[in-house]
N, C-alpha and C. Protein backbone atom coordinates (compact mmCIF):
# COMPACT_ATOMS: atom_id res chain seq x y z
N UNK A 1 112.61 90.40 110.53
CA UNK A 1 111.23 89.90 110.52
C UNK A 1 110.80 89.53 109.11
N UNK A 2 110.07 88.38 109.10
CA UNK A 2 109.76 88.10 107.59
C UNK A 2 108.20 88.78 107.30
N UNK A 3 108.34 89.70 106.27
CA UNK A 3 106.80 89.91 106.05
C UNK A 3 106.26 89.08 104.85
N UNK A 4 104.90 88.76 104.98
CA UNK A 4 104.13 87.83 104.08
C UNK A 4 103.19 88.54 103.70
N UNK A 5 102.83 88.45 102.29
CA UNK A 5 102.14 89.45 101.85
C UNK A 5 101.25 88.64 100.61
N UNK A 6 99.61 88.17 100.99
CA UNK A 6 98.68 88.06 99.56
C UNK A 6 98.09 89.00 99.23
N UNK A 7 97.52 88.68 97.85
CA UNK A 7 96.20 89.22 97.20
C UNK A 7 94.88 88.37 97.57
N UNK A 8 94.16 89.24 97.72
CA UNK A 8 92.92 88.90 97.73
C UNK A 8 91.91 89.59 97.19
N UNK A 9 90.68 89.21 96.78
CA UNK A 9 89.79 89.91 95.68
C UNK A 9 88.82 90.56 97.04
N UNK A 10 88.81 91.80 96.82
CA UNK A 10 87.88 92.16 97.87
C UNK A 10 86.63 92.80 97.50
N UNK A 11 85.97 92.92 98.34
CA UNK A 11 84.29 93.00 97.93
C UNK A 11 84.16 94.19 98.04
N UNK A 12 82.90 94.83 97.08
CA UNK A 12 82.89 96.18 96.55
C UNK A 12 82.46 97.09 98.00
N UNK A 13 82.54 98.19 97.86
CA UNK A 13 82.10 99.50 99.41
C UNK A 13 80.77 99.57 99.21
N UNK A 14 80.79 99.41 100.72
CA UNK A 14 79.34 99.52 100.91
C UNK A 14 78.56 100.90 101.82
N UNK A 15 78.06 101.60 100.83
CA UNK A 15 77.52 102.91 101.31
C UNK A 15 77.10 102.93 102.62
N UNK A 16 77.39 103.86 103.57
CA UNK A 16 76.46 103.57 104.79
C UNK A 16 76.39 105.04 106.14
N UNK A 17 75.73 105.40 106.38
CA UNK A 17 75.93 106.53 106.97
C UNK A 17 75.64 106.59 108.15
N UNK A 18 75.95 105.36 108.97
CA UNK A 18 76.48 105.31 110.46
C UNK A 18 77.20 106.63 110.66
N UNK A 19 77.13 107.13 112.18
CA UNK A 19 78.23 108.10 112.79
C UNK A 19 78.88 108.07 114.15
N UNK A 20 79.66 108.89 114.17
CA UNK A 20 80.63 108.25 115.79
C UNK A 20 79.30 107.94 116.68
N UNK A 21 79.49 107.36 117.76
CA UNK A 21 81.28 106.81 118.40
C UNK A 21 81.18 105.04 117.43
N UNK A 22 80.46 104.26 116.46
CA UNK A 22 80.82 103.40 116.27
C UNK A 22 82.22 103.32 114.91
N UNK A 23 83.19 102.83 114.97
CA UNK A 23 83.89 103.04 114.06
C UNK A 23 83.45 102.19 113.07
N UNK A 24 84.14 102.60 111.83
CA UNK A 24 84.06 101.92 110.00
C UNK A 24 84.99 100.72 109.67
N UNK A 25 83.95 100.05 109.18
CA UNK A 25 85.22 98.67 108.60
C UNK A 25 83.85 98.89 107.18
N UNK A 26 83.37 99.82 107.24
CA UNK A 26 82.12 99.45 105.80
C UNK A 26 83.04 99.66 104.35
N UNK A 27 84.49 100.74 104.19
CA UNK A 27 84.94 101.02 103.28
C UNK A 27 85.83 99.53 102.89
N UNK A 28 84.95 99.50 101.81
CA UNK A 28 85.64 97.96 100.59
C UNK A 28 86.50 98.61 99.49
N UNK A 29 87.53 98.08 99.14
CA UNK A 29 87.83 98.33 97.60
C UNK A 29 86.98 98.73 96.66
N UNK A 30 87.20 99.40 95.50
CA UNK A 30 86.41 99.70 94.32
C UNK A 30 87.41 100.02 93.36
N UNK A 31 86.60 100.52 92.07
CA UNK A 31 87.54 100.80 91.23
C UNK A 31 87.93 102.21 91.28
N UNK A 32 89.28 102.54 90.89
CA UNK A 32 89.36 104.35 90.63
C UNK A 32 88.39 104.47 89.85
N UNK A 33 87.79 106.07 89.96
CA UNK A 33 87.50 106.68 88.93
C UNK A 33 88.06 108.24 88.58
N UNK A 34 87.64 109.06 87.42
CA UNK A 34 88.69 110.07 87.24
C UNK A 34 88.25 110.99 88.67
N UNK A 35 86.89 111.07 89.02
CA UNK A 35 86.58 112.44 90.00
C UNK A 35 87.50 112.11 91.95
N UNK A 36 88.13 111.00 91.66
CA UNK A 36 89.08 110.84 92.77
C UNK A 36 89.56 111.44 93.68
N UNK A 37 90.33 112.20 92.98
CA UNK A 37 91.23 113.40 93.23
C UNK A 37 90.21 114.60 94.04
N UNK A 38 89.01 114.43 93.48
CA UNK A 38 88.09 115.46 94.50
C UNK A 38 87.89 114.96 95.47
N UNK A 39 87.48 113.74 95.72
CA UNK A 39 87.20 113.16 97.29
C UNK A 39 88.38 113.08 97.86
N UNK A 40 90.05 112.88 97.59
CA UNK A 40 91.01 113.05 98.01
C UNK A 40 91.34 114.21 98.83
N UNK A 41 90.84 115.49 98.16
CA UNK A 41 91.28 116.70 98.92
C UNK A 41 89.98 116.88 100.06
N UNK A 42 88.96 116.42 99.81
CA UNK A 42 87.59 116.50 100.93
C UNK A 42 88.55 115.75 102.19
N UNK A 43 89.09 114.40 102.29
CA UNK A 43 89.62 114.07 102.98
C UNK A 43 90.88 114.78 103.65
N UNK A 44 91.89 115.34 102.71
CA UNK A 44 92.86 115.70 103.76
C UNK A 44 92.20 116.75 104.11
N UNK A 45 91.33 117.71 103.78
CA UNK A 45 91.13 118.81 104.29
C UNK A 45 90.19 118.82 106.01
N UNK A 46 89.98 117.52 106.30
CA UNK A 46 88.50 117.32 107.16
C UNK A 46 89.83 116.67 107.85
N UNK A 47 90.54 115.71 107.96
CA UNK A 47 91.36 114.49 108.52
C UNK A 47 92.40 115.92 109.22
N UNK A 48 93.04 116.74 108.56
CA UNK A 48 94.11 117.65 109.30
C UNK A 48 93.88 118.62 109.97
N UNK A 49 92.55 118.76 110.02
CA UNK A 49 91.76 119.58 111.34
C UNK A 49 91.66 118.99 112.37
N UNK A 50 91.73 117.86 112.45
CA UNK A 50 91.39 117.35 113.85
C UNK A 50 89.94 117.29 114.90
N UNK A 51 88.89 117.34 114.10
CA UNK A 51 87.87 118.18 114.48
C UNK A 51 86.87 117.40 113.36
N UNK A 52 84.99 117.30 114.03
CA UNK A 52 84.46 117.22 113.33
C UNK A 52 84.14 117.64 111.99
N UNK A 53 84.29 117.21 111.07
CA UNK A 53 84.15 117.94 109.64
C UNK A 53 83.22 118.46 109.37
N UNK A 54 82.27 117.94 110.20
CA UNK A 54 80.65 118.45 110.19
C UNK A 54 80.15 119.82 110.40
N UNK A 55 80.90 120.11 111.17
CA UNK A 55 80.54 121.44 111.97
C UNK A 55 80.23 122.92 111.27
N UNK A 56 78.91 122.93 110.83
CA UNK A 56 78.71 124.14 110.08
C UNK A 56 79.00 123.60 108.45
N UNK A 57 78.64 122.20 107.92
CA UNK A 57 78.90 122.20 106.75
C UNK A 57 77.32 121.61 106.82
N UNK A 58 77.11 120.74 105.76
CA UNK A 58 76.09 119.61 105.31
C UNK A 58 76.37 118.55 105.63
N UNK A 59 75.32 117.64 106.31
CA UNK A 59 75.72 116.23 106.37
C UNK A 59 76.02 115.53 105.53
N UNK A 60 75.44 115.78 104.06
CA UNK A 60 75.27 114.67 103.08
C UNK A 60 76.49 115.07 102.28
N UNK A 61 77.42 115.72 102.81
CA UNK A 61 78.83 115.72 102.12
C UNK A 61 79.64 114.62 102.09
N UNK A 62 79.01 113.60 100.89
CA UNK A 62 79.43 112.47 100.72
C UNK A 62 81.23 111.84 100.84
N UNK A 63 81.72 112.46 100.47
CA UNK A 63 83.52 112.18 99.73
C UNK A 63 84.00 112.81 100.74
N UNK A 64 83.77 112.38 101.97
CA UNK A 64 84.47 112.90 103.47
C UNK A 64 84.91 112.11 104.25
N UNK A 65 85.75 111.88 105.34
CA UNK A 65 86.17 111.50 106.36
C UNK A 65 87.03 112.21 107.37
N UNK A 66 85.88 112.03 108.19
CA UNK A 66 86.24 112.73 109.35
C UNK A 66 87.18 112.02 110.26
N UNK A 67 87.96 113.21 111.32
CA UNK A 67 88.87 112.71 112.31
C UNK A 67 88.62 111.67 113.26
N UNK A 68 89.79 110.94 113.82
CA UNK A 68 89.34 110.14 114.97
C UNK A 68 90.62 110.24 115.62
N UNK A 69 90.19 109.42 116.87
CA UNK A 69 91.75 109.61 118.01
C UNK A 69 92.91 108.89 117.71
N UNK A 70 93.25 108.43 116.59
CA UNK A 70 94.22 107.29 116.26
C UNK A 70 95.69 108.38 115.58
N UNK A 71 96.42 107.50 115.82
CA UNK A 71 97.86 108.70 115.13
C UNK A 71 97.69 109.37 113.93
N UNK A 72 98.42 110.43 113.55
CA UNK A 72 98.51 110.77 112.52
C UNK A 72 99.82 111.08 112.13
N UNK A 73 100.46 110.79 110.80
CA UNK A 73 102.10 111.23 110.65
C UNK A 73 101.69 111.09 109.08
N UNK A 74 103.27 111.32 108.39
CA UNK A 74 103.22 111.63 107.12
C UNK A 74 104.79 110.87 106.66
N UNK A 75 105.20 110.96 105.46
CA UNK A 75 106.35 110.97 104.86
C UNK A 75 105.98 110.87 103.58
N UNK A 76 106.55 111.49 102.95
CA UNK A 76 106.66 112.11 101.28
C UNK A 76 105.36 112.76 101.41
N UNK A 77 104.74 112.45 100.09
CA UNK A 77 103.10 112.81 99.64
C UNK A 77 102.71 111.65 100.23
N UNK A 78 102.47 110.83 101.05
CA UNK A 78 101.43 109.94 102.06
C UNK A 78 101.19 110.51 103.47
N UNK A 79 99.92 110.65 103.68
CA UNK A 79 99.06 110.86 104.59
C UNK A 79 98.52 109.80 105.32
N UNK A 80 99.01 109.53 106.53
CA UNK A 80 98.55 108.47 107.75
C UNK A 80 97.61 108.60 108.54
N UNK A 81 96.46 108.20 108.60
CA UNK A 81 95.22 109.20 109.56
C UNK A 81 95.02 107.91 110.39
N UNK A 82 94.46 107.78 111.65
CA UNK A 82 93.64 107.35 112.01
C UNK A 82 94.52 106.21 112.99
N UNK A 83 95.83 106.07 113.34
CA UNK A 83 96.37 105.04 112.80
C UNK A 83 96.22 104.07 114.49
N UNK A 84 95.65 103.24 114.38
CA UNK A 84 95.52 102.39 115.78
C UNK A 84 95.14 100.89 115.67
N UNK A 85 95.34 99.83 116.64
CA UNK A 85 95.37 98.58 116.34
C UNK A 85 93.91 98.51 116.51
N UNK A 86 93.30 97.60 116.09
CA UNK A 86 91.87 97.29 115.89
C UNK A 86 91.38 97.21 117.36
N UNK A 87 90.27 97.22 117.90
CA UNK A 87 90.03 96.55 118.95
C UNK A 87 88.04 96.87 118.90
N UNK A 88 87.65 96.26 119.48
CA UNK A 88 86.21 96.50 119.93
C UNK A 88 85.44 95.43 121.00
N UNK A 89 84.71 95.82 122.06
CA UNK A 89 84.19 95.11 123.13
C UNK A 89 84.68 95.45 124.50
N UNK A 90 84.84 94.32 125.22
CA UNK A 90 85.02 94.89 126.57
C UNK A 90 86.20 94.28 127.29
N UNK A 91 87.22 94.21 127.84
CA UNK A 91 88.14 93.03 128.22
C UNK A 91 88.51 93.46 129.71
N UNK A 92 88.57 92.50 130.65
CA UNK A 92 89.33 93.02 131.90
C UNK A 92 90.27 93.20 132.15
N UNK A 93 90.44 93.93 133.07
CA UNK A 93 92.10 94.24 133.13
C UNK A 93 91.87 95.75 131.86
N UNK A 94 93.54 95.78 131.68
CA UNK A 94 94.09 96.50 130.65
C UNK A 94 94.51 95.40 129.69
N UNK A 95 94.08 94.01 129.64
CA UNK A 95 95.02 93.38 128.43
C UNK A 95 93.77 93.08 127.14
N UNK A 96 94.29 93.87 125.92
CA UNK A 96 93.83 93.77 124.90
C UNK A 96 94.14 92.30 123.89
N UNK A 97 95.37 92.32 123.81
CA UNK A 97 95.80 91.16 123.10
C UNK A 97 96.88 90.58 123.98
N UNK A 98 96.92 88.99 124.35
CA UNK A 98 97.87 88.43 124.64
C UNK A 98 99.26 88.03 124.13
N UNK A 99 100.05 87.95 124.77
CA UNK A 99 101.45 87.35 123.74
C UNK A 99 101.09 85.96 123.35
N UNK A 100 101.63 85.84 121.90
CA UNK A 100 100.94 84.92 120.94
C UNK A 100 99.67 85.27 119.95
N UNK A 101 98.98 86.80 120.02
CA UNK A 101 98.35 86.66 119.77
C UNK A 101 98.51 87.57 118.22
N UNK A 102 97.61 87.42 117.38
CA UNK A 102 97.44 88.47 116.53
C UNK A 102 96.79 89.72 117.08
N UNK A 103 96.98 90.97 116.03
CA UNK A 103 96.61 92.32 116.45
C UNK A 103 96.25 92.94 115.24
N UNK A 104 95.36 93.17 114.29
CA UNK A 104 94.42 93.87 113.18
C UNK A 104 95.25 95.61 113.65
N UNK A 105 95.23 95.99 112.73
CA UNK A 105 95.73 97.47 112.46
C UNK A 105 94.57 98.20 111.48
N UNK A 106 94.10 99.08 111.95
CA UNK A 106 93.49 100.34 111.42
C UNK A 106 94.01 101.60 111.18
N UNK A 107 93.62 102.06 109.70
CA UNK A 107 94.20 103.08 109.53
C UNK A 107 94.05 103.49 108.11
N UNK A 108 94.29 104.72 107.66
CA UNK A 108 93.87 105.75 106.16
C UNK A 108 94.97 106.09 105.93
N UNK A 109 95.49 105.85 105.18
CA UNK A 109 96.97 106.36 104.13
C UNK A 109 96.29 107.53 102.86
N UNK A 110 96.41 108.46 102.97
CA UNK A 110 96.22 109.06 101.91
C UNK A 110 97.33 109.30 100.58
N UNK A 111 97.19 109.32 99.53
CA UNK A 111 98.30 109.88 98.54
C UNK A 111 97.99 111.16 98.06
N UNK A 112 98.56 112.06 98.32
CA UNK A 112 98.42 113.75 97.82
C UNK A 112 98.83 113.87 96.68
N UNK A 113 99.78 113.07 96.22
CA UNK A 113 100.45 113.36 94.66
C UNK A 113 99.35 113.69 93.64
N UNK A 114 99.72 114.47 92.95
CA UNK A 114 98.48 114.37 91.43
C UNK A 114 99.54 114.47 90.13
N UNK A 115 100.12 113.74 89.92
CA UNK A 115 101.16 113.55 89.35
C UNK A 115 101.11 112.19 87.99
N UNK A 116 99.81 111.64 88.11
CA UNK A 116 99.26 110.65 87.27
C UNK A 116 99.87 109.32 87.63
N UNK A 117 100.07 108.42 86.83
CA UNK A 117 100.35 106.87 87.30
C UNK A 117 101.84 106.89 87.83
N UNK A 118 102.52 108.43 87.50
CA UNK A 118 104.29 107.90 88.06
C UNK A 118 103.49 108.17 89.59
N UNK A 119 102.92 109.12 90.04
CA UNK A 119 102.67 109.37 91.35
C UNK A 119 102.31 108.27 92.23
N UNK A 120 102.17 106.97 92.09
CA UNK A 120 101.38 105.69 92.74
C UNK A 120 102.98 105.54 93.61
N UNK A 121 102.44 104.81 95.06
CA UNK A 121 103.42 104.26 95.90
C UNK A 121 103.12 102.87 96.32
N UNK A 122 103.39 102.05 97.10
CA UNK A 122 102.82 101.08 97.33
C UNK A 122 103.52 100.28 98.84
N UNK A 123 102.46 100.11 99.42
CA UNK A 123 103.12 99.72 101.28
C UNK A 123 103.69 98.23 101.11
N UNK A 124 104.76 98.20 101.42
CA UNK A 124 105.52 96.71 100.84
C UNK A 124 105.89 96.25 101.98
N UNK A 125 105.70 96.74 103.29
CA UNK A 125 106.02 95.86 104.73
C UNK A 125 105.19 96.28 105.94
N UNK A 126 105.16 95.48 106.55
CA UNK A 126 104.92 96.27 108.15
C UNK A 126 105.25 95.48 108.88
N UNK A 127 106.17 96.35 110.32
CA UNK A 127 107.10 95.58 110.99
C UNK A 127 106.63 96.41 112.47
N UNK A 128 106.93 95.47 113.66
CA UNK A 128 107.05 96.21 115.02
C UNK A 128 107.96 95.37 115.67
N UNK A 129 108.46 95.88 116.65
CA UNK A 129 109.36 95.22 117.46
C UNK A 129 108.37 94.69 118.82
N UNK A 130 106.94 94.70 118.69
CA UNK A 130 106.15 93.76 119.26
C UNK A 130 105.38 92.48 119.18
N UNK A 131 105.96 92.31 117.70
CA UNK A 131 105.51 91.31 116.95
C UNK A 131 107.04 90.44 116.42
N UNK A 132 106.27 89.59 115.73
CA UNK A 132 107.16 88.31 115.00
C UNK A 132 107.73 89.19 113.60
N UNK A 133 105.84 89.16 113.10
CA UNK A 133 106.17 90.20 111.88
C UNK A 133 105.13 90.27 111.38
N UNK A 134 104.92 90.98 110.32
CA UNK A 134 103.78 91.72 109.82
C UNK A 134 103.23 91.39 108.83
N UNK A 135 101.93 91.24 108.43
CA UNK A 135 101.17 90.35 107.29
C UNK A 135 100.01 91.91 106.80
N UNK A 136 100.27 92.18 105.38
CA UNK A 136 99.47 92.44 104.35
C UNK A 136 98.90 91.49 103.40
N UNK A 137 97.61 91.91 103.16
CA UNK A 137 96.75 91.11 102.80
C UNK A 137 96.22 91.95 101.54
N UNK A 138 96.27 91.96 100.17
CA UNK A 138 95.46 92.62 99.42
C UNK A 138 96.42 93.53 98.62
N UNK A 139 95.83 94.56 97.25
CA UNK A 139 97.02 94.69 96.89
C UNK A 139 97.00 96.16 97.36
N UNK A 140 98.50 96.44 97.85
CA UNK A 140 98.64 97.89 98.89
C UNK A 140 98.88 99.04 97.80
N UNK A 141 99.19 99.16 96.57
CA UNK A 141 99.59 100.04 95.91
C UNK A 141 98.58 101.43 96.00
N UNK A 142 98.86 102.40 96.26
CA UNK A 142 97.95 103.98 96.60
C UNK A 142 98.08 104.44 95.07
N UNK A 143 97.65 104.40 94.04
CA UNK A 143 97.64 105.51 93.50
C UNK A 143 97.61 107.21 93.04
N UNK A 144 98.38 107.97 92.52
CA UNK A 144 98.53 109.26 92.66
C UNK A 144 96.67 109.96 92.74
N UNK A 145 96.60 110.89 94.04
CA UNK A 145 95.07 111.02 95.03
C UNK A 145 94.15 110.50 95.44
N UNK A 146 94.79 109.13 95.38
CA UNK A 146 93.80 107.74 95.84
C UNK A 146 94.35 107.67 97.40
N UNK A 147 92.96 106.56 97.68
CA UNK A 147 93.37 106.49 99.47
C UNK A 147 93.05 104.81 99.77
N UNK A 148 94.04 104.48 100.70
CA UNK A 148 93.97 103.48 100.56
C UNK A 148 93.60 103.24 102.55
N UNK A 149 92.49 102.07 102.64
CA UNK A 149 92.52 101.77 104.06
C UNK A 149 91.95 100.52 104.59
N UNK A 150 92.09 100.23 105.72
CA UNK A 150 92.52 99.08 106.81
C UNK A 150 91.61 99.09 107.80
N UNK A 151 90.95 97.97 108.35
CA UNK A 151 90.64 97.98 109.65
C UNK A 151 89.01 98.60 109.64
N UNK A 152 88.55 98.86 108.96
CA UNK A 152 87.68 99.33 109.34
C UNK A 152 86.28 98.69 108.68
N UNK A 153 84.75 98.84 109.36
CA UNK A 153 83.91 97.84 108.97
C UNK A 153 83.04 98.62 109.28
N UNK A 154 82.68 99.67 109.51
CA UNK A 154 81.15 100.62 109.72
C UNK A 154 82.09 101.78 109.56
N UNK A 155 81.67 103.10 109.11
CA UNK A 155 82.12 104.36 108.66
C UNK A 155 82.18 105.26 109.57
N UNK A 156 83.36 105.80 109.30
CA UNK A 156 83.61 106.96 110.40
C UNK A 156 82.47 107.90 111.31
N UNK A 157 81.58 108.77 109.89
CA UNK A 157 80.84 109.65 110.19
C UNK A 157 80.43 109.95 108.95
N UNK A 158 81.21 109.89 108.10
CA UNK A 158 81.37 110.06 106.93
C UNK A 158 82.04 109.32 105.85
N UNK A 159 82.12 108.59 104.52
CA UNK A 159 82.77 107.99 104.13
C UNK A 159 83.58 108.36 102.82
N UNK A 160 84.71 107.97 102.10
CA UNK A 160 85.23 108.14 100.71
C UNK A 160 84.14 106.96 100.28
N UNK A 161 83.78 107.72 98.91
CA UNK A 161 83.06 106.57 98.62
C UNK A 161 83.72 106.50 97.15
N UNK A 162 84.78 106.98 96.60
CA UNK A 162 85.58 106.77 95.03
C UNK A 162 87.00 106.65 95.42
N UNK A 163 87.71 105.72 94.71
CA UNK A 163 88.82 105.76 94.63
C UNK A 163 89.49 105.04 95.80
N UNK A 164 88.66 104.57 96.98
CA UNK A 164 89.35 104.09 98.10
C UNK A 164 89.63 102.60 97.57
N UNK A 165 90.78 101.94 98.37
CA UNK A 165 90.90 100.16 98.58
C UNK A 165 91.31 100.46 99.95
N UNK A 166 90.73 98.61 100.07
CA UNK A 166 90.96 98.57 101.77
C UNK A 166 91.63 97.27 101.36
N UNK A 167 92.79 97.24 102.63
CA UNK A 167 93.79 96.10 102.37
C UNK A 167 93.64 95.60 103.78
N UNK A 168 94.19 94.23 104.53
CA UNK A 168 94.17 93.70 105.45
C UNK A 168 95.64 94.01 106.62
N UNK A 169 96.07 94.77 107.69
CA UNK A 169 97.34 94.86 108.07
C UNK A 169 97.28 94.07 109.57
N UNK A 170 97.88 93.12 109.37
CA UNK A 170 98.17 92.59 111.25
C UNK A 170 99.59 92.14 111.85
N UNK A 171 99.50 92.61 112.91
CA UNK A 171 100.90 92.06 113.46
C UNK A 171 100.94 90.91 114.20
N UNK A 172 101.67 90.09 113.52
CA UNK A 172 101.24 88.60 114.35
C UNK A 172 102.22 88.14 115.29
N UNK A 173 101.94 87.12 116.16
CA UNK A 173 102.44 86.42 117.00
C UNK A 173 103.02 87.21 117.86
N UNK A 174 102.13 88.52 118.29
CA UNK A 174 102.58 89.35 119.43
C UNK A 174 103.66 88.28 120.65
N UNK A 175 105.28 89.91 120.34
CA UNK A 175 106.17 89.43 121.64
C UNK A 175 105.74 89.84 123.09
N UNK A 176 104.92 90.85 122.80
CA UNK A 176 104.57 91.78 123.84
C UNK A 176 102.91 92.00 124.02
N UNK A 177 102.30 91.69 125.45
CA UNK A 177 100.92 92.10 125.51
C UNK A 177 100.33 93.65 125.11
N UNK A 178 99.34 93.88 124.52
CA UNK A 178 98.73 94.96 123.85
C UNK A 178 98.33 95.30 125.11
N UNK A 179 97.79 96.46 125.81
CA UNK A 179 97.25 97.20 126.89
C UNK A 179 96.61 98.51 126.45
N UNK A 180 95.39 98.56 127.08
CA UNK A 180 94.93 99.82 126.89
C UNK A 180 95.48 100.95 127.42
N UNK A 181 95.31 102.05 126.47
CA UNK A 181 96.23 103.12 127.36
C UNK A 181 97.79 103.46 126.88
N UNK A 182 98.13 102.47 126.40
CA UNK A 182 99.85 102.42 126.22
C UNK A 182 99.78 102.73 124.45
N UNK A 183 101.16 103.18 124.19
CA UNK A 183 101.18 103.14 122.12
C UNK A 183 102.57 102.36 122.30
N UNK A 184 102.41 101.83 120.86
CA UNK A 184 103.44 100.89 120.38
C UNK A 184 104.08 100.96 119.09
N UNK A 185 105.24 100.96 119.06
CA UNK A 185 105.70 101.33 117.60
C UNK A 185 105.77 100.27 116.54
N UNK A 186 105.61 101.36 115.47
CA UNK A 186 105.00 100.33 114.06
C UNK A 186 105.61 101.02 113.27
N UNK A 187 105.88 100.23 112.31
CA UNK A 187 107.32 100.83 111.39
C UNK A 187 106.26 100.17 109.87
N UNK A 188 106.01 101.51 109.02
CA UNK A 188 105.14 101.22 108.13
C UNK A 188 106.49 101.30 106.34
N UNK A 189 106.75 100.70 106.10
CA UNK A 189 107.91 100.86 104.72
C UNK A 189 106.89 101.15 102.81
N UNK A 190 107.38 102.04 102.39
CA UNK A 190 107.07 102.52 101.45
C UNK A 190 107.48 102.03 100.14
N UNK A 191 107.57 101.47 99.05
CA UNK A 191 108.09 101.51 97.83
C UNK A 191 109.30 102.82 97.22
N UNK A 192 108.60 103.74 97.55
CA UNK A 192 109.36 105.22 97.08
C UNK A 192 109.29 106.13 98.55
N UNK A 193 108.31 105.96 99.12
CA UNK A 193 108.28 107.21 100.34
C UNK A 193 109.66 106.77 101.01
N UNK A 194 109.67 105.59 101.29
CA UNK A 194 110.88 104.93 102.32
C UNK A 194 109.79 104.90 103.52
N UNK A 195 110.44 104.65 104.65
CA UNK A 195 109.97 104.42 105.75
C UNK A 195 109.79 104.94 106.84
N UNK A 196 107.88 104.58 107.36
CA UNK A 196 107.60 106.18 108.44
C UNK A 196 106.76 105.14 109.60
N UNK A 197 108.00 106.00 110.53
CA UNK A 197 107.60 105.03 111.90
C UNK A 197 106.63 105.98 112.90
N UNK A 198 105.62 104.87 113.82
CA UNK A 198 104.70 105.81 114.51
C UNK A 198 104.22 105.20 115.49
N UNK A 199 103.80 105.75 116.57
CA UNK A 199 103.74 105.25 117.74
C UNK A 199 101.99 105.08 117.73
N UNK A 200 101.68 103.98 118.20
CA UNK A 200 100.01 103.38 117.78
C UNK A 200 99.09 102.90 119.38
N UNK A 201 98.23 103.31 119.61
CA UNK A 201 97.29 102.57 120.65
C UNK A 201 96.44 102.21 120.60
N UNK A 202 95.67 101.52 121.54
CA UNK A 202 94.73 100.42 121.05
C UNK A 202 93.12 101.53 120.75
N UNK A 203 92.35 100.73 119.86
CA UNK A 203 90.85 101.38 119.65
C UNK A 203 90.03 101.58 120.69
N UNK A 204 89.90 102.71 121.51
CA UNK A 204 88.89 102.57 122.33
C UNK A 204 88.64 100.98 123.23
N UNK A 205 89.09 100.09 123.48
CA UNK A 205 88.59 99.01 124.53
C UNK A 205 87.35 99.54 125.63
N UNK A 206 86.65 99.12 125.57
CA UNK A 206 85.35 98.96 126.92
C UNK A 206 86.56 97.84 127.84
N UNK A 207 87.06 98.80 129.08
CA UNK A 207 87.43 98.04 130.10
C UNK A 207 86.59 97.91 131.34
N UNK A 208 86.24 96.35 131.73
CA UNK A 208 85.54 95.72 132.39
C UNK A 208 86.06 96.04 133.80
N UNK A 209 85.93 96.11 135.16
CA UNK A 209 85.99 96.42 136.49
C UNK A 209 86.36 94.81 136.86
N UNK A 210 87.64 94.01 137.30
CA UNK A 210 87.61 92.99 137.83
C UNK A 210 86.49 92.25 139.00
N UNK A 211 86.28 91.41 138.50
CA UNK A 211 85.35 90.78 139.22
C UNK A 211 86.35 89.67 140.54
N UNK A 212 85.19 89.60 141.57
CA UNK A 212 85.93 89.10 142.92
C UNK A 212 85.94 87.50 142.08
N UNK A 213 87.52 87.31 142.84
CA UNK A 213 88.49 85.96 141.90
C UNK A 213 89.17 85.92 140.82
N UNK A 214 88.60 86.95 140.17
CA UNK A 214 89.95 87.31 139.10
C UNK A 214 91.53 87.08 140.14
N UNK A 215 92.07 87.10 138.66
CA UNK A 215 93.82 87.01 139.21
C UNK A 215 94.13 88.55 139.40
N UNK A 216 94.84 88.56 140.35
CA UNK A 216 94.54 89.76 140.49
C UNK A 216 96.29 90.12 139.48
């Protein structure tokens, strides 16, 4: 599969304290700063519970992100949270995306390293055997307790608001129709981690009740 990969200048994060059930695409790129590494551990510590982070803390615990139903896996010091193909609205049937179509990927990579600038990794492919092949958009490099993420446009529950970038991930020219309900494997490749494969399903879809004349 050939992967294609730009830069693009992306627009700064935008604070916002929406909470479930609508998901986040509000986290933009920004710059590191040194207190990073603290919102880094707020995150894995809230993301590997599985569980509202909320519960018995403060709301206004800014440098958080909370769980959602999307995969979670690991390899080396990177942390995979969240991990599911984009979706939002209503579609009939079970078909999310058609063959031919593109498919947006969501998802939080964390870097645990604190190891300074050798600690940085950087996502250099993404491949499925349901696609043609895989397009990154933006620059993917994680720096050592930086977090890097995808897909998302209103905030979890909670947001990173230092140190995050958000990059663009899609799998294009789907071989295979997307369906609600079903996971699909996605093969994510590392610079140094090497490569960590994971089985992915679609975001929540609102499925519609066929209407009389549909195909059935």
């Amino acid at each position: 599969m050939t992967i294609r990969t730009r830069s693009t200048e992306l627009p700064a994060l935008r604070r916002c304290g929406a909470t479930l059930p609508g998901y986040a695409r509000a986290m933009r790129s920004i710059r590191t700063t040194p207190s990073h590494r603290a919102s880094v551990a707020v995150v894995i510590c809230c993301t590997a519970a599985l569980t509202g982070c909320g519960a018995g803390q403060q709301a206004a615990t800014a440098n958080q992100l909370t769980s959602s139903p999307g995969s979670v896996a690991a390899v080396g010091s990177l942390q995979v949270r969240d991990a599911q193909i984009a979706w939002s609205g209503a579609v009939p049937g079970d078909e999310v995306y058609a063959v031919g179509e593109d498919a947006p990927l969501q998802l939080t990579i964390v870097n645990t390293t604190d190891a300074g600038p050798g600690g940085a990794d950087t996502l250099v492919s993404l491949s499925s055997p349901i696609a043609s092949s895989g397009l990154i958009v933006g620059d993917a490099t994680i720096p050592d307790g930086n977090v890097l993420t995808a897909g998302y446009d209103q905030p979890v529950a909670s947001t990173v608001t230092e140190g995050a970038r958000e990059v663009e991930l899609t799998l294009l020219d789907l071989t295979t129709p997307v369906r609600a309900g079903m996971t699909y494997p996605v093969v994510l490749t590392f610079a140094d981690a090497g490569e960590l494969r994971l089985q992915i399903g679609v975001e929540n879809p609102s499925i519609l009740p066929p209407r009389a004349g549909d195909d059935a």
